[in-house]
Protein backbone atom coordinates (compact mmCIF):
# COMPACT_ATOMS: atom_id res chain seq x y z
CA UNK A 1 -13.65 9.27 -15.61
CA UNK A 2 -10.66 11.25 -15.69
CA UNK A 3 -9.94 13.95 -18.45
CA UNK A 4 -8.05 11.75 -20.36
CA UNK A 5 -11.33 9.40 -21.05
CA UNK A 6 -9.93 6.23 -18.50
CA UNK A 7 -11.28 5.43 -14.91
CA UNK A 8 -9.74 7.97 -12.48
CA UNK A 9 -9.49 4.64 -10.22
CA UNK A 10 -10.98 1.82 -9.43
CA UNK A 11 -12.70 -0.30 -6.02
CA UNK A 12 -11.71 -3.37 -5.62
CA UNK A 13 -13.87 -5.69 -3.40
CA UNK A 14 -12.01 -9.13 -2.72
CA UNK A 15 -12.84 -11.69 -0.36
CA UNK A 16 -10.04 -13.86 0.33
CA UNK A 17 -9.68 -16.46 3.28
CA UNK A 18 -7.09 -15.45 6.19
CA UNK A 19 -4.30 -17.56 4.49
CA UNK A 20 -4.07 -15.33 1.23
CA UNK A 21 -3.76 -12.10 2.88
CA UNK A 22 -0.16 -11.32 3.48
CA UNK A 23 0.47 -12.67 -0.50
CA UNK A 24 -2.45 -9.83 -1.74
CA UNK A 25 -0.96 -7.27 0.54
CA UNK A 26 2.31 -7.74 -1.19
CA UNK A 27 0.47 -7.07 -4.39
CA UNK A 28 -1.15 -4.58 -4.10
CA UNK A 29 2.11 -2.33 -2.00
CA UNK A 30 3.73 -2.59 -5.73
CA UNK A 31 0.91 -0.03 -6.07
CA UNK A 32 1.67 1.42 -2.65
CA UNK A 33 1.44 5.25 -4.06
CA UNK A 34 -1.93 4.26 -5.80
CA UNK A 35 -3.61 1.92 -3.59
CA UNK A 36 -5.56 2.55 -0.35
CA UNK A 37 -7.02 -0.47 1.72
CA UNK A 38 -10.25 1.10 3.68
CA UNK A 39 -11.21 -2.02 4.93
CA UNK A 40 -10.74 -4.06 6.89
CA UNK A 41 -9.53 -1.35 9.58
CA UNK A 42 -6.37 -3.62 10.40
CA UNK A 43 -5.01 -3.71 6.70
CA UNK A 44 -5.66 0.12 6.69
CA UNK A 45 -3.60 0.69 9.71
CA UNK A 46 -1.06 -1.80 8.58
CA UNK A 47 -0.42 -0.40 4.80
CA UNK A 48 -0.29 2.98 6.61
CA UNK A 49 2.07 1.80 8.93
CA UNK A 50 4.32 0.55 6.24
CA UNK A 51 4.08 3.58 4.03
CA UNK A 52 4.94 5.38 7.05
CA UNK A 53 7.77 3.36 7.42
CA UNK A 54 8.38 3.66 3.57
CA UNK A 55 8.44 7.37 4.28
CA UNK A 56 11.12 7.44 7.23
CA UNK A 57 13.68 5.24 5.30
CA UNK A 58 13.97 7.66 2.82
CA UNK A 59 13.92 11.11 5.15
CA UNK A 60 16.37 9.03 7.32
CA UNK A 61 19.71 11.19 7.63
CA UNK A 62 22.21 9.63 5.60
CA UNK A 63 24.39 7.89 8.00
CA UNK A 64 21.14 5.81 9.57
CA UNK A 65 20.52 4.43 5.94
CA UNK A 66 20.49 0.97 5.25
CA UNK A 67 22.23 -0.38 2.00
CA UNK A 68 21.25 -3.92 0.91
């Protein structure tokens, strides 16, 4: 428990077939500064990989800055 009295976090444990994967990745990067996947090791490396990227985009000089 944290100091304020709530759950300083929280495991998750979901199984989910193959097919669902990419959808529950997208939900939980709208966490992406909270979350952490540990395992399997290929979700870990890819949610690092796209914070990483994450990261880059915004420490990209100026002019190499995409608008959308």
């Amino acid at each position: 428990m944290g100091k304020d009295g709530k759950p300083a976090y929280v495991d998750y444990i979901v199984k989910l077939p193959q097919r669902s994967l990419e959808e529950f990745c997208r939900w939980v990067y709208r966490f992406m500064d909270n979350a952490q996947f540990i395992y399997p090791q290929y979700l870990a490396e890819k949610h690092q990989e796209s914070a990483s990227a994450l990261l880059a985009r915004y420490h990209a000089p100026e002019n190499q800055r995409h608008s959308y």
